[in-house]
C-alpha atoms as a PDB file:
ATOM      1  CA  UNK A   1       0.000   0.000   0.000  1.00  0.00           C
ATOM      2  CA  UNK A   2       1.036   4.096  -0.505  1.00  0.00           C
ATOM      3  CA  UNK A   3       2.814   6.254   2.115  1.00  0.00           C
ATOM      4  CA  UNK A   4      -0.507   7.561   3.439  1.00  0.00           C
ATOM      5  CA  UNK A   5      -3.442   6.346   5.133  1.00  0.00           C
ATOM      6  CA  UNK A   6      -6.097   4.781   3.345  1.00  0.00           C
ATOM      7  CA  UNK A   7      -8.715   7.513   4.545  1.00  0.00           C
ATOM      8  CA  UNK A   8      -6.290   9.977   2.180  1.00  0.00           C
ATOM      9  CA  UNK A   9      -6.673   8.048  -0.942  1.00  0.00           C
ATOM     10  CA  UNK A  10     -10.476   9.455  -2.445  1.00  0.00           C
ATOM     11  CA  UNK A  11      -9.086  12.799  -1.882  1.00  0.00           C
ATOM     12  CA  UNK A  12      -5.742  12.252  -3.687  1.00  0.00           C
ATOM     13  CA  UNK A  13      -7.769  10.347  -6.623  1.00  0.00           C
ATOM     14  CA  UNK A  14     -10.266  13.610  -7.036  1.00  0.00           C
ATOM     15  CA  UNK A  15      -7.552  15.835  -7.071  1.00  0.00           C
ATOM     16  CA  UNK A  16      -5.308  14.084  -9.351  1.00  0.00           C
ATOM     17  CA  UNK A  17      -8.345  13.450 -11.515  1.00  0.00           C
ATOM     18  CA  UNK A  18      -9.440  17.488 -11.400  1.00  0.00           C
ATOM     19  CA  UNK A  19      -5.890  18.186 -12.190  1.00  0.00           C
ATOM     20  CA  UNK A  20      -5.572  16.441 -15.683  1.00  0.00           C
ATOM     21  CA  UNK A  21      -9.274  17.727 -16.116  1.00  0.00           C
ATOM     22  CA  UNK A  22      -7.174  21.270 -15.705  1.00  0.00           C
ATOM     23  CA  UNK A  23      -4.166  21.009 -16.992  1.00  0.00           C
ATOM     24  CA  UNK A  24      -5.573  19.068 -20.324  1.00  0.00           C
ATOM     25  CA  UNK A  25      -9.042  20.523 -20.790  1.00  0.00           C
ATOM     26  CA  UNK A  26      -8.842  24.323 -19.555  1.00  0.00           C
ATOM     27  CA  UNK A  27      -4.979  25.087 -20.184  1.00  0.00           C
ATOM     28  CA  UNK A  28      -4.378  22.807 -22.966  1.00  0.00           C
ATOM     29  CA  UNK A  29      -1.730  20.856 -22.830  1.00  0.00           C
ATOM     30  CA  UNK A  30      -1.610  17.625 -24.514  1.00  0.00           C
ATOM     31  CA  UNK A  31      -1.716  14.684 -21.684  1.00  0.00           C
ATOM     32  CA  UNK A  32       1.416  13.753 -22.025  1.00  0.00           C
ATOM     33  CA  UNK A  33       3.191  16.644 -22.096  1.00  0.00           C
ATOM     34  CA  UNK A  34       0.823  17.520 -19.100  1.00  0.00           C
ATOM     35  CA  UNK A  35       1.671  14.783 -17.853  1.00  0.00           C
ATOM     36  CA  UNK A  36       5.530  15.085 -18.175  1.00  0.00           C
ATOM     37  CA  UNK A  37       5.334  18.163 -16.648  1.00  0.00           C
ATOM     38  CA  UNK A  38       3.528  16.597 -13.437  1.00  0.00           C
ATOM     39  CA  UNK A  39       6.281  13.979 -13.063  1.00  0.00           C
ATOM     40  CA  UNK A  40       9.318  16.230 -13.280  1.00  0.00           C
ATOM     41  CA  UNK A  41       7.638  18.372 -10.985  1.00  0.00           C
ATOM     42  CA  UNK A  42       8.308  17.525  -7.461  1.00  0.00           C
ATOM     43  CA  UNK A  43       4.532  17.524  -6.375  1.00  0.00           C
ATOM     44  CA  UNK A  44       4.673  13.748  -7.826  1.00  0.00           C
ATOM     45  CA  UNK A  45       7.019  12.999  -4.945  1.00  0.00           C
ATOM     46  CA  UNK A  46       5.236  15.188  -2.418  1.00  0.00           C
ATOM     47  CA  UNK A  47       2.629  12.700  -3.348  1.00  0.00           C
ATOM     48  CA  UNK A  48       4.025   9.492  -3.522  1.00  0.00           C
ATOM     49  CA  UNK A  49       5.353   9.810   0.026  1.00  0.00           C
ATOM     50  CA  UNK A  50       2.363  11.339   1.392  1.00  0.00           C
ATOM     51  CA  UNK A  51       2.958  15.165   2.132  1.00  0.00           C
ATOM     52  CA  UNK A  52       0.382  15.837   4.468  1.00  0.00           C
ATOM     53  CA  UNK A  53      -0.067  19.700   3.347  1.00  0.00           C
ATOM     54  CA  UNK A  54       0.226  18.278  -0.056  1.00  0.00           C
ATOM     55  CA  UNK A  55      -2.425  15.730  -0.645  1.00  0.00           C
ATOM     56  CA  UNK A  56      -4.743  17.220   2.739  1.00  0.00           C
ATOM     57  CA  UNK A  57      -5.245  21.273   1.448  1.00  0.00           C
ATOM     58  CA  UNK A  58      -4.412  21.548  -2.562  1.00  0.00           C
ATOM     59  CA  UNK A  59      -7.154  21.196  -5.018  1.00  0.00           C
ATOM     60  CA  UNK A  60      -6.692  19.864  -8.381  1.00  0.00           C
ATOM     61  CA  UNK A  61      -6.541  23.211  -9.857  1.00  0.00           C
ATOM     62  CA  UNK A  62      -3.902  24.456  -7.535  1.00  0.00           C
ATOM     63  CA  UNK A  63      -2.413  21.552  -8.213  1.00  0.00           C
ATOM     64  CA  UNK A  64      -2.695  21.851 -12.016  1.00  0.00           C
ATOM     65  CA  UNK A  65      -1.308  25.292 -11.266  1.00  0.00           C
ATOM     66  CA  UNK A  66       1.676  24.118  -9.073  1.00  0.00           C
ATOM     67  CA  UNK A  67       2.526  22.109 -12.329  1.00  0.00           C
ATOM     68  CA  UNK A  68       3.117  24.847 -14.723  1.00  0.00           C
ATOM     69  CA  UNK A  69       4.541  26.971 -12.428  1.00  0.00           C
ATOM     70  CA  UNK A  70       6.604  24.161 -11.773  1.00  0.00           C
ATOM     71  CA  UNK A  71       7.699  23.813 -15.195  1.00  0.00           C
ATOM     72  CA  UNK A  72       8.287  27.799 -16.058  1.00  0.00           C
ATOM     73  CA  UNK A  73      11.698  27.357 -13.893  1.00  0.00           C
ATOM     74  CA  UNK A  74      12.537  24.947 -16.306  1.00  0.00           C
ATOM     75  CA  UNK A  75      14.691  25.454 -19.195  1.00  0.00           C
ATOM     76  CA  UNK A  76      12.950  21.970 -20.745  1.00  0.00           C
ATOM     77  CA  UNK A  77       9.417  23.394 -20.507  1.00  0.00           C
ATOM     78  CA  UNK A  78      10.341  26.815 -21.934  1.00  0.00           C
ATOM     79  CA  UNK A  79       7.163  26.761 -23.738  1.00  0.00           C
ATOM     80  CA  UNK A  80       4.781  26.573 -21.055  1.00  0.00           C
ATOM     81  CA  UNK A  81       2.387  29.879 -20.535  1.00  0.00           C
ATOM     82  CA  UNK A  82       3.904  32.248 -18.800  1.00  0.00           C
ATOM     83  CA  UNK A  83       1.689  32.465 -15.070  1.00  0.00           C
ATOM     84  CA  UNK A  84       1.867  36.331 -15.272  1.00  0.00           C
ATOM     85  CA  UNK A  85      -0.477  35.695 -18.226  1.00  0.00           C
ATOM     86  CA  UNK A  86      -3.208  37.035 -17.405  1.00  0.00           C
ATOM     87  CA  UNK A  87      -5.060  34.909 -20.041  1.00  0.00           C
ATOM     88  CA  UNK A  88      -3.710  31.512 -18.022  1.00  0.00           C
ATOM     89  CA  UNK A  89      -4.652  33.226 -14.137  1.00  0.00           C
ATOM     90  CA  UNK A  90      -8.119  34.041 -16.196  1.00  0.00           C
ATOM     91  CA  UNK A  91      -8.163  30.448 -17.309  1.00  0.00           C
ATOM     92  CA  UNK A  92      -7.492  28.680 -13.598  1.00  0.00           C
ATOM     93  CA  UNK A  93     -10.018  31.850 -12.396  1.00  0.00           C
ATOM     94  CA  UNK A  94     -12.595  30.173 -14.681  1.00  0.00           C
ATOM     95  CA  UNK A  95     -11.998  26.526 -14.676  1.00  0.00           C
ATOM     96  CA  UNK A  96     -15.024  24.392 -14.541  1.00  0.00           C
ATOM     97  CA  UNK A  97     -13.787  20.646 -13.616  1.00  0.00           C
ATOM     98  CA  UNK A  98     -15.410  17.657 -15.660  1.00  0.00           C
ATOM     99  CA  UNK A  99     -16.081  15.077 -13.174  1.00  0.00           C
ATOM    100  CA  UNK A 100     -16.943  12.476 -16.129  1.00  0.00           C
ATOM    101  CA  UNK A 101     -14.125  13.815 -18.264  1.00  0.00           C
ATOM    102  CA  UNK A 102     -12.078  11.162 -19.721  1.00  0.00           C
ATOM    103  CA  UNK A 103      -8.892  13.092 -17.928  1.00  0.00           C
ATOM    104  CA  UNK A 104     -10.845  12.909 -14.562  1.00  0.00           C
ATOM    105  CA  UNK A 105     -11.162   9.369 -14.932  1.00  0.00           C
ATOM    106  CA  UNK A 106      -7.530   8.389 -15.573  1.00  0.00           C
ATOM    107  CA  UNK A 107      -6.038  10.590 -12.543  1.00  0.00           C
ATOM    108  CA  UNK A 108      -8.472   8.634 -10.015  1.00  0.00           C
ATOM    109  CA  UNK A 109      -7.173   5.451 -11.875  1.00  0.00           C
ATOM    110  CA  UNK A 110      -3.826   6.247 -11.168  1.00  0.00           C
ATOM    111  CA  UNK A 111      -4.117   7.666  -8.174  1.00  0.00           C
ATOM    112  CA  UNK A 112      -6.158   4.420  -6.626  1.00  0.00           C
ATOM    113  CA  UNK A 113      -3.830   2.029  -8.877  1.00  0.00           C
ATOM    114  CA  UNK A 114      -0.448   3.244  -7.367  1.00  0.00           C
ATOM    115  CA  UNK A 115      -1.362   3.473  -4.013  1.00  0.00           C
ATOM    116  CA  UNK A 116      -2.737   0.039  -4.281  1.00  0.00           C
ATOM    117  CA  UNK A 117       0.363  -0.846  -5.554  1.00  0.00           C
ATOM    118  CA  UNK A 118       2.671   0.819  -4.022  1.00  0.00           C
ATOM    119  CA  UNK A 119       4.187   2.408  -7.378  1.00  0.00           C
ATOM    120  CA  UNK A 120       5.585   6.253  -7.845  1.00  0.00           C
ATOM    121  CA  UNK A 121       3.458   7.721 -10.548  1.00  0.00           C
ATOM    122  CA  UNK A 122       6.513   7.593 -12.490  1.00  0.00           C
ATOM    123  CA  UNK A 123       7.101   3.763 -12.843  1.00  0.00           C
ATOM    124  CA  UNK A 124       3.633   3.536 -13.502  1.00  0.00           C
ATOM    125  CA  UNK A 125       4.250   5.330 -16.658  1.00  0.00           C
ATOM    126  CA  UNK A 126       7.180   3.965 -17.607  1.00  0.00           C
ATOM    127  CA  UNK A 127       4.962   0.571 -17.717  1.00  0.00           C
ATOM    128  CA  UNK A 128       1.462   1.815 -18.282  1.00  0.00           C
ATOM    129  CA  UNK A 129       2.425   5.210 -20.349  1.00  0.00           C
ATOM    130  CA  UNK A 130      -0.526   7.790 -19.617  1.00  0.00           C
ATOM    131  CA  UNK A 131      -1.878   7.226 -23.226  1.00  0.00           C
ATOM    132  CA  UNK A 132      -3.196   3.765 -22.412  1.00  0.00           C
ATOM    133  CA  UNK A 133      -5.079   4.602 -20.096  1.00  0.00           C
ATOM    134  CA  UNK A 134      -6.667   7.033 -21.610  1.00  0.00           C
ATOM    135  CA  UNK A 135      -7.382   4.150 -24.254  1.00  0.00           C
ATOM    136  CA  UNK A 136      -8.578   2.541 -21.872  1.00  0.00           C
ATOM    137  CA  UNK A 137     -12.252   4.909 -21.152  1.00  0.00           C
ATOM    138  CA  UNK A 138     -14.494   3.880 -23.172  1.00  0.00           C
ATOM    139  CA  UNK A 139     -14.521   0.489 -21.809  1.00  0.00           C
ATOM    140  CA  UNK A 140     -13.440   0.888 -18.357  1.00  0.00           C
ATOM    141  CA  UNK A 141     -14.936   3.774 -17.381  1.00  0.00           C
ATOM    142  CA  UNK A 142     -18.252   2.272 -15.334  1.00  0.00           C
ATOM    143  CA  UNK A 143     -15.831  -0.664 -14.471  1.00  0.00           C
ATOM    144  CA  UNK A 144     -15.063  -1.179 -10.547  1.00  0.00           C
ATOM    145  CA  UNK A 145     -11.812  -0.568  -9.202  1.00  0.00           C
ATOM    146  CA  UNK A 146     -10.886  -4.372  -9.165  1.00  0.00           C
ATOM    147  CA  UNK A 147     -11.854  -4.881 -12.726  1.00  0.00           C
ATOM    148  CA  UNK A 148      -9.138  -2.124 -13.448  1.00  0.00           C
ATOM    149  CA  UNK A 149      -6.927  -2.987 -11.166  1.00  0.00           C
ATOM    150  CA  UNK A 150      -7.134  -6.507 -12.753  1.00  0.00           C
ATOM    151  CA  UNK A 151      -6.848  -5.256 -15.841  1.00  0.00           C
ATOM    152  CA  UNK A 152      -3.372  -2.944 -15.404  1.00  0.00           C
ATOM    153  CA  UNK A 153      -1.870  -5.903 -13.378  1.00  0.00           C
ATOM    154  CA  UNK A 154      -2.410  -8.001 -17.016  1.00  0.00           C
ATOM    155  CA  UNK A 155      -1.022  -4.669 -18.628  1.00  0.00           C
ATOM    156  CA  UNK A 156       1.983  -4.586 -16.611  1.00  0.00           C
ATOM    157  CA  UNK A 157       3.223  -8.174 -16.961  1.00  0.00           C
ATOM    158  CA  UNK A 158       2.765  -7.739 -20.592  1.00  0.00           C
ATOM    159  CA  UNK A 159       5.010  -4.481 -20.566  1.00  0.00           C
ATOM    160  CA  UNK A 160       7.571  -6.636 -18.507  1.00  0.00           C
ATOM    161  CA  UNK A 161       7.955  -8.593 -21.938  1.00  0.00           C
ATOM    162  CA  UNK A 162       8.013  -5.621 -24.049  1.00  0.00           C
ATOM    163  CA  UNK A 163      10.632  -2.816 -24.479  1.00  0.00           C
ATOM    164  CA  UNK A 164       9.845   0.289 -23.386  1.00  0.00           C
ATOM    165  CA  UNK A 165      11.325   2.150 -26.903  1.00  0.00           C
ATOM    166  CA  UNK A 166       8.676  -0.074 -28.570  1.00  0.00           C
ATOM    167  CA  UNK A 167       5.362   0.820 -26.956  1.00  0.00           C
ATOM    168  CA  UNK A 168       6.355   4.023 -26.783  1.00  0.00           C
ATOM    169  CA  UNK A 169       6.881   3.783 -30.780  1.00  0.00           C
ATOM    170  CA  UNK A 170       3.685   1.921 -31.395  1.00  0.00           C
ATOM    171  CA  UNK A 171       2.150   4.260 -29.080  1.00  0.00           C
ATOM    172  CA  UNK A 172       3.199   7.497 -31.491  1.00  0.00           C
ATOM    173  CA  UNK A 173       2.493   5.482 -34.506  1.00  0.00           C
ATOM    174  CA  UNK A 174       5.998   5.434 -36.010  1.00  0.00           C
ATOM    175  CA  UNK A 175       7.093   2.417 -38.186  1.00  0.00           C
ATOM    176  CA  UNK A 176      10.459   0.813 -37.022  1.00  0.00           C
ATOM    177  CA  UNK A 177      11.889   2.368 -40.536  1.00  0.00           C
ATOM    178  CA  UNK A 178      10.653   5.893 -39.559  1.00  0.00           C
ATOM    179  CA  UNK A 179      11.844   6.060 -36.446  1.00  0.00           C
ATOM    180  CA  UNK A 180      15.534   5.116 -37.589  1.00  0.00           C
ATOM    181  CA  UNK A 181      15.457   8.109 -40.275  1.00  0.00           C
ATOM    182  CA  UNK A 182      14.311  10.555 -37.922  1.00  0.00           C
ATOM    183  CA  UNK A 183      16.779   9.860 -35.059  1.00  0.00           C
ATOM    184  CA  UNK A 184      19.452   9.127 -37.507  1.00  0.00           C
ATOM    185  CA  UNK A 185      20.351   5.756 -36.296  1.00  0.00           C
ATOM    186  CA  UNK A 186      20.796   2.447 -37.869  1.00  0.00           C
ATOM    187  CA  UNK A 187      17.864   0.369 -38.709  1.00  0.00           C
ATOM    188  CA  UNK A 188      19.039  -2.978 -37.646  1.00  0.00           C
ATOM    189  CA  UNK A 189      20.263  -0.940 -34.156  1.00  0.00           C
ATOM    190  CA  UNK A 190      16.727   0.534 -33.219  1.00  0.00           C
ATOM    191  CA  UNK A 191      15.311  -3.498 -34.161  1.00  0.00           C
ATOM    192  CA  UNK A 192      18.324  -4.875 -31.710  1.00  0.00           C
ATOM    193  CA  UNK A 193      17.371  -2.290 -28.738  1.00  0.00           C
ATOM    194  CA  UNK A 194      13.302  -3.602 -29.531  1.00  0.00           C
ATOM    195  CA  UNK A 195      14.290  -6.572 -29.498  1.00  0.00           C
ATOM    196  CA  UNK A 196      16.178  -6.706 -26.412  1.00  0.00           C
ATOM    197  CA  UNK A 197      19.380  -8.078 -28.333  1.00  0.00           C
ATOM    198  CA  UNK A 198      21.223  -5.269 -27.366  1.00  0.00           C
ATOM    199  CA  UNK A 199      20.597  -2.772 -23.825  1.00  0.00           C
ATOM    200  CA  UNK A 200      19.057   0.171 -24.537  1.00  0.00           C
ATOM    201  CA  UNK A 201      20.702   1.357 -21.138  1.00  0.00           C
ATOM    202  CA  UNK A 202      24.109   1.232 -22.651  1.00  0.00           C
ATOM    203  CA  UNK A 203      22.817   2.839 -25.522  1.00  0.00           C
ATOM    204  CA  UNK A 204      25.218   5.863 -26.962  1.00  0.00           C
ATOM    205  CA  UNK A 205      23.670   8.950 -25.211  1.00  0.00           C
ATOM    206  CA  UNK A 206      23.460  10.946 -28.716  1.00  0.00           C
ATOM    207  CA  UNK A 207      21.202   8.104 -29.704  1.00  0.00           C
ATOM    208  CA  UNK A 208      18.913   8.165 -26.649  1.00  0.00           C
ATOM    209  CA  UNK A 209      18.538  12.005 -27.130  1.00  0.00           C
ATOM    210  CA  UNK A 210      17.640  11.801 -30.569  1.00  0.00           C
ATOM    211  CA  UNK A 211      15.363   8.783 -30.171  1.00  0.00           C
ATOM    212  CA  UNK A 212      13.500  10.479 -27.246  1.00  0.00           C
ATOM    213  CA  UNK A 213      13.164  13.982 -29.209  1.00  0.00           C
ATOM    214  CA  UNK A 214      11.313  12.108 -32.101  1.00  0.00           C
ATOM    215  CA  UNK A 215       9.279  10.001 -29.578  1.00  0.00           C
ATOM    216  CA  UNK A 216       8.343  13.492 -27.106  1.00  0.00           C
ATOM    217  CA  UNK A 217       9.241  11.737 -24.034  1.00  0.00           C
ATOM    218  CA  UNK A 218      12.069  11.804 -21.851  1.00  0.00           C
ATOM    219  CA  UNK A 219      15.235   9.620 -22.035  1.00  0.00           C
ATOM    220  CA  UNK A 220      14.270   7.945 -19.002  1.00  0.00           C
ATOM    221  CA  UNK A 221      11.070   6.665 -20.425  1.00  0.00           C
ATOM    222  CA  UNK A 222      13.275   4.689 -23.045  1.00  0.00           C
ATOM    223  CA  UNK A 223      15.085   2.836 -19.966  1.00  0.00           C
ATOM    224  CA  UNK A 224      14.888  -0.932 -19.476  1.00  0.00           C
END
């Protein structure tokens, strides 16, 4: 079980849930680079080892907020709306969350899900990446917590099998062929790393940069 009490954990899900309702639907960020932003922010942490202040008083928009503030300090996320905006304060000002919003859904689902499991948000991703599970809605979405917690144990030991450059390449869409041109790397070496023939860990780091860039995820989402 998580690093707080299980009293905590219905709060944490509706404001993890409220805060990709936020971040995605009223600022407009894509999920994952949302989502990105979350985990290199240190509120994922704060979190994960149960900050009382943290998961007792913020709300998912403060939350949501914490996040791109988060990310304004740095240099990666040098894209992200400036908070002096007064467009974005207008936008938290007037945000309206979606409590049957796909993006609702998935932050209680990982909220309950790595609790139960005693996961940080981030090796949750790097098995289940945040796509998934937003896959996942349609079907899941009146489905009990043990149905879905069934379901993401299945996922899991099938991502155990699987290298993580390849889901994440399937997940984009990219042929194996594609990929290689774009991060100007050898065919047969992107098919080796896939196929687990050769460790992506030792990888050359100009490769791992390149792959990642092409990909829009972080080099440690491409770790075995």
């Amino acid at each position: 079980m998580g690093a707080y009490n299980t009293n905590y954990v219905d709060n944490v899900a509706t404001n993890l849930g409220a805060m990709l309702d936020c971040g995605i639907n009223t600022l407009e960020f894509s999920g994952r680079d949302f989502y990105n932003m979350f985990l290199a922010s240190d509120m994922s942490d704060k979190i994960n080892m149960g900050d009382c202040y943290t998961i007792c008083t913020l709300g998912g928009v403060e939350l949501a907020e914490y996040v791109v503030c988060y990310a304004m300090n740095n240099s990666q996320y040098i894209h992200v709306k400036k908070a002096s905006d007064p467009a974005f304060n207008q936008h938290l000002n007037d945000a309206i969350i979606d409590v049957n919003s796909k993006e609702y859904w998935v932050g209680n689902v990982i909220a309950r899900y790595a609790w139960e499991r005693d996961m940080s948000y981030g090796e949750l991703d790097r098995a289940i990446p945040i796509e998934k599970l937003f896959d996942m809605y349609d079907e899941y979405k009146n489905a009990d917590t043990l149905v879905i917690n069934i379901r993401l144990d299945e996922m899991i030991k099938a991502a155990d099998k699987t290298a993580r450059i390849k889901v994440r390449r399937e997940l984009m869409g990219i042929t194996q062929s594609e990929l290689a041109k774009r991060a100007d790397i050898p065919l047969r070496t992107l098919q080796q790393y896939e196929q687990k023939q050769k460790n992506i860990n030792n990888a050359k780091a100009i490769y791992l940069v390149r792959l990642a860039n092409v990909l829009r995820c972080e080099v440690r989402e491409l770790m075995e």
